[in-house]
N, C-alpha and C. Protein backbone atom coordinates (compact mmCIF):
# COMPACT_ATOMS: atom_id res chain seq x y z
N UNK A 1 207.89 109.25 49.00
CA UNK A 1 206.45 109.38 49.13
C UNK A 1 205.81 108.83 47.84
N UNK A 2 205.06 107.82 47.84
CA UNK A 2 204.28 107.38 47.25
C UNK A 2 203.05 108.15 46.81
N UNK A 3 202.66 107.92 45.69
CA UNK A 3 201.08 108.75 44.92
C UNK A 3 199.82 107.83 45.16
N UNK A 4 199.12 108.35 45.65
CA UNK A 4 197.58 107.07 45.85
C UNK A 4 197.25 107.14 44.46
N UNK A 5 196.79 106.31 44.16
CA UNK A 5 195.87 106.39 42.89
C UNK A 5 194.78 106.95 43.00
N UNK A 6 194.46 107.52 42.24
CA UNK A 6 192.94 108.09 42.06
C UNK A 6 191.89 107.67 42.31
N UNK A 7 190.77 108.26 43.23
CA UNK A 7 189.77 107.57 43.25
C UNK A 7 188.33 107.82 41.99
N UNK A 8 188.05 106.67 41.95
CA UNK A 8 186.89 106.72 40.77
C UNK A 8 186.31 108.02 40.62
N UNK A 9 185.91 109.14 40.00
CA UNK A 9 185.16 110.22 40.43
C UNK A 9 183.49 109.04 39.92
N UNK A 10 182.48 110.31 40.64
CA UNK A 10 181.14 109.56 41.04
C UNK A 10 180.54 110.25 39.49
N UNK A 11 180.29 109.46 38.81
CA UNK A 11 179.42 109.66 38.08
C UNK A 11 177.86 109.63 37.87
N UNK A 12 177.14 110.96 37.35
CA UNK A 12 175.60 111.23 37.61
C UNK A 12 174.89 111.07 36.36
N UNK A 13 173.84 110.69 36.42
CA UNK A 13 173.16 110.78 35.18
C UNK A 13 172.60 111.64 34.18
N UNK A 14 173.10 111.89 33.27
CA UNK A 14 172.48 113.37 32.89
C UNK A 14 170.77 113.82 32.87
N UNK A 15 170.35 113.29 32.75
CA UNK A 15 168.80 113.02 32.92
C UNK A 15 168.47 113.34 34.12
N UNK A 16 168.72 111.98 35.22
CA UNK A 16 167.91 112.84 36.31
C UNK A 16 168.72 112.87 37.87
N UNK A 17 170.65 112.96 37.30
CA UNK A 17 171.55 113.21 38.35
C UNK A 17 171.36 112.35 39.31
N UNK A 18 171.17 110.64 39.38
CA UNK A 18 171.12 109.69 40.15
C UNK A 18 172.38 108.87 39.43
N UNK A 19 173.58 108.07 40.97
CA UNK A 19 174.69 107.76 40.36
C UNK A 19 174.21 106.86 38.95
N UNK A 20 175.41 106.89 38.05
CA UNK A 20 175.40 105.95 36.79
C UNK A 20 175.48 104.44 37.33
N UNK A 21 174.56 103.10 36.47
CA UNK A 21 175.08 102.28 36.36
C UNK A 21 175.68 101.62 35.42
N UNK A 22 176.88 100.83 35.68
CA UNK A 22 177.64 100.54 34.48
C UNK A 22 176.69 99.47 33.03
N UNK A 23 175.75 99.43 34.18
CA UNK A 23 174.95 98.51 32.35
C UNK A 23 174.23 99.56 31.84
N UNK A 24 173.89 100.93 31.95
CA UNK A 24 173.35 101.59 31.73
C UNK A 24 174.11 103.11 31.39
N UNK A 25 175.42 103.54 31.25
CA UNK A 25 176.29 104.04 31.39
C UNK A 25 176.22 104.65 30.13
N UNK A 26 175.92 106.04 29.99
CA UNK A 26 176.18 106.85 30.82
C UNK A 26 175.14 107.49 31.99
N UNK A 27 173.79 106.91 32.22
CA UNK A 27 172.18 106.57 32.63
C UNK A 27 172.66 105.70 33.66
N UNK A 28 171.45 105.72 34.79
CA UNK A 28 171.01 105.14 35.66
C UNK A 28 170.51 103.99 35.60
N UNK A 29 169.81 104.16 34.33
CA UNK A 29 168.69 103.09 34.00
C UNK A 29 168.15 103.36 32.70
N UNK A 30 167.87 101.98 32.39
CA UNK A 30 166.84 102.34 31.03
C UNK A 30 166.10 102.85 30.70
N UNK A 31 165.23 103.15 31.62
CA UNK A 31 164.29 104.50 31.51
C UNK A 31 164.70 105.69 31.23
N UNK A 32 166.03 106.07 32.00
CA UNK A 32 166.35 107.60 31.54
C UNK A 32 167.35 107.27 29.99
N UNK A 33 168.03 106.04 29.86
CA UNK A 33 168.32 105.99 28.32
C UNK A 33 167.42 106.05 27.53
N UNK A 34 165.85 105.73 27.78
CA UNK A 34 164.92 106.16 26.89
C UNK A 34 164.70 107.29 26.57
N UNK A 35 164.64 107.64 27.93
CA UNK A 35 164.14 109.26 27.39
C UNK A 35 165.31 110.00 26.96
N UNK A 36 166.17 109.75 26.81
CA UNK A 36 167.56 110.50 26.26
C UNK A 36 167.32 110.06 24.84
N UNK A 37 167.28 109.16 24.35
CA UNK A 37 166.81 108.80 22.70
C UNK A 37 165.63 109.70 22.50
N UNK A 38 164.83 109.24 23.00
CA UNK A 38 163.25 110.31 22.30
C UNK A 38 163.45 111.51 22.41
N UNK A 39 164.46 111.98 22.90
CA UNK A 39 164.82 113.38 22.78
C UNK A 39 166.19 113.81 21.56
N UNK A 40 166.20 112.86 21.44
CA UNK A 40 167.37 112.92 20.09
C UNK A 40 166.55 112.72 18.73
N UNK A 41 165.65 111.49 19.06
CA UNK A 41 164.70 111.04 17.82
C UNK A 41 163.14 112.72 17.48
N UNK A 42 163.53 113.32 18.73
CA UNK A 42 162.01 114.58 18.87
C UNK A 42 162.89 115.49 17.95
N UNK A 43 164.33 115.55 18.07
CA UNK A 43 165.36 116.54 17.34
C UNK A 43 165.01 117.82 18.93
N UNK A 44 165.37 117.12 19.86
CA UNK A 44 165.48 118.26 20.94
C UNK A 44 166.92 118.35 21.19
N UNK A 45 167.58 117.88 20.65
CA UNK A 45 169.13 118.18 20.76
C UNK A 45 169.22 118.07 19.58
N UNK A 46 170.56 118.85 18.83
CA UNK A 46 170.58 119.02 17.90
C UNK A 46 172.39 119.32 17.69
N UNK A 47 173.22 118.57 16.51
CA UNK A 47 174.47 119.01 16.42
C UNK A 47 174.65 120.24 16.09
N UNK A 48 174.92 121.39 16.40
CA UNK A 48 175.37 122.25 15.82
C UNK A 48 176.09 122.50 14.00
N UNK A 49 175.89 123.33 13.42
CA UNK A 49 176.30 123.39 12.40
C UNK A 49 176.06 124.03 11.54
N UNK A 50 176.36 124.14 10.49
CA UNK A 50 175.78 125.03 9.26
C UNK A 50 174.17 124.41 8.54
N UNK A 51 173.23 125.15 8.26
CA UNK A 51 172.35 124.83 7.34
C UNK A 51 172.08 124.23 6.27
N UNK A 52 171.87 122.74 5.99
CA UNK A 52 172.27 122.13 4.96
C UNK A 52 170.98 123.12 3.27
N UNK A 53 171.51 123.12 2.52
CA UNK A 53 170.59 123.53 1.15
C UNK A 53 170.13 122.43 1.37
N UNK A 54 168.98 122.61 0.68
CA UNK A 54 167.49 121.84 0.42
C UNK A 54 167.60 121.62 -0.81
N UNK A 55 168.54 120.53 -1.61
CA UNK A 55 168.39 119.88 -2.50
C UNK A 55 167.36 119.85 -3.83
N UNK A 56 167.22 120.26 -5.27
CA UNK A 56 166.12 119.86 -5.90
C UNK A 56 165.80 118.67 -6.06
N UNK A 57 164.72 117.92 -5.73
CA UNK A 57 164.15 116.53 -6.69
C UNK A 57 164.46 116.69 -7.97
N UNK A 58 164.50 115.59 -8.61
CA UNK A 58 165.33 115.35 -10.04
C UNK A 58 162.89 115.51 -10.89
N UNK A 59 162.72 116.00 -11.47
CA UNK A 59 161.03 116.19 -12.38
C UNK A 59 161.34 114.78 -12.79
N UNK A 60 159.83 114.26 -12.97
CA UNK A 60 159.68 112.83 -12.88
C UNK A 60 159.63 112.96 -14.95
N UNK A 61 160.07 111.93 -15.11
CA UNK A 61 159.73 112.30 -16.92
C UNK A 61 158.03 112.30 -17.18
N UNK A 62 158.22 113.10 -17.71
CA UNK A 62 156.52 113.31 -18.69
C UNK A 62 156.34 112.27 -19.57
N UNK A 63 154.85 111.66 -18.81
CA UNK A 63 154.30 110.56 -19.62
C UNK A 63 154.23 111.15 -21.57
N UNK A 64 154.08 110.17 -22.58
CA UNK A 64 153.57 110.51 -23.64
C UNK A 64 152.27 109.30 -24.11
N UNK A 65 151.31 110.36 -24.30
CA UNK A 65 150.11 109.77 -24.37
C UNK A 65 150.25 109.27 -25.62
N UNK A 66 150.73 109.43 -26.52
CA UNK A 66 150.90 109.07 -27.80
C UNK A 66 151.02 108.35 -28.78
């Protein structure tokens, strides 16, 4: 007995669950790759992680009027 190969599973778009196209992959379309960026660029997704410290600025040197 022979094994079939697998069939493709159907891939959906995460956005708005219409199949993927491969120029647009992992998206439907460019439209929903847009809006998947502006939602990365809004910081609506976010990596998980620890809280970075907030760094001091280095004080600018003091002019001398002198």
């Amino acid at each position: 007995m022979v094994a079939e190969p697998a069939s493709p599973v159907a891939r959906v778009c995460p956005i708005c669950q219409k199949p993927t196209d491969l120029a647009f992959k992992p998206f439907c379309s460019k439209r929903c790759a847009d809006i998947d960026l502006s939602r990365w660029l809004k910081g609506v997704y976010v990596v998980p992680g620890e809280a970075a410290e907030d760094e001091e600025a280095p004080e600018p040197p003091e002019k001398d009027d002198g």
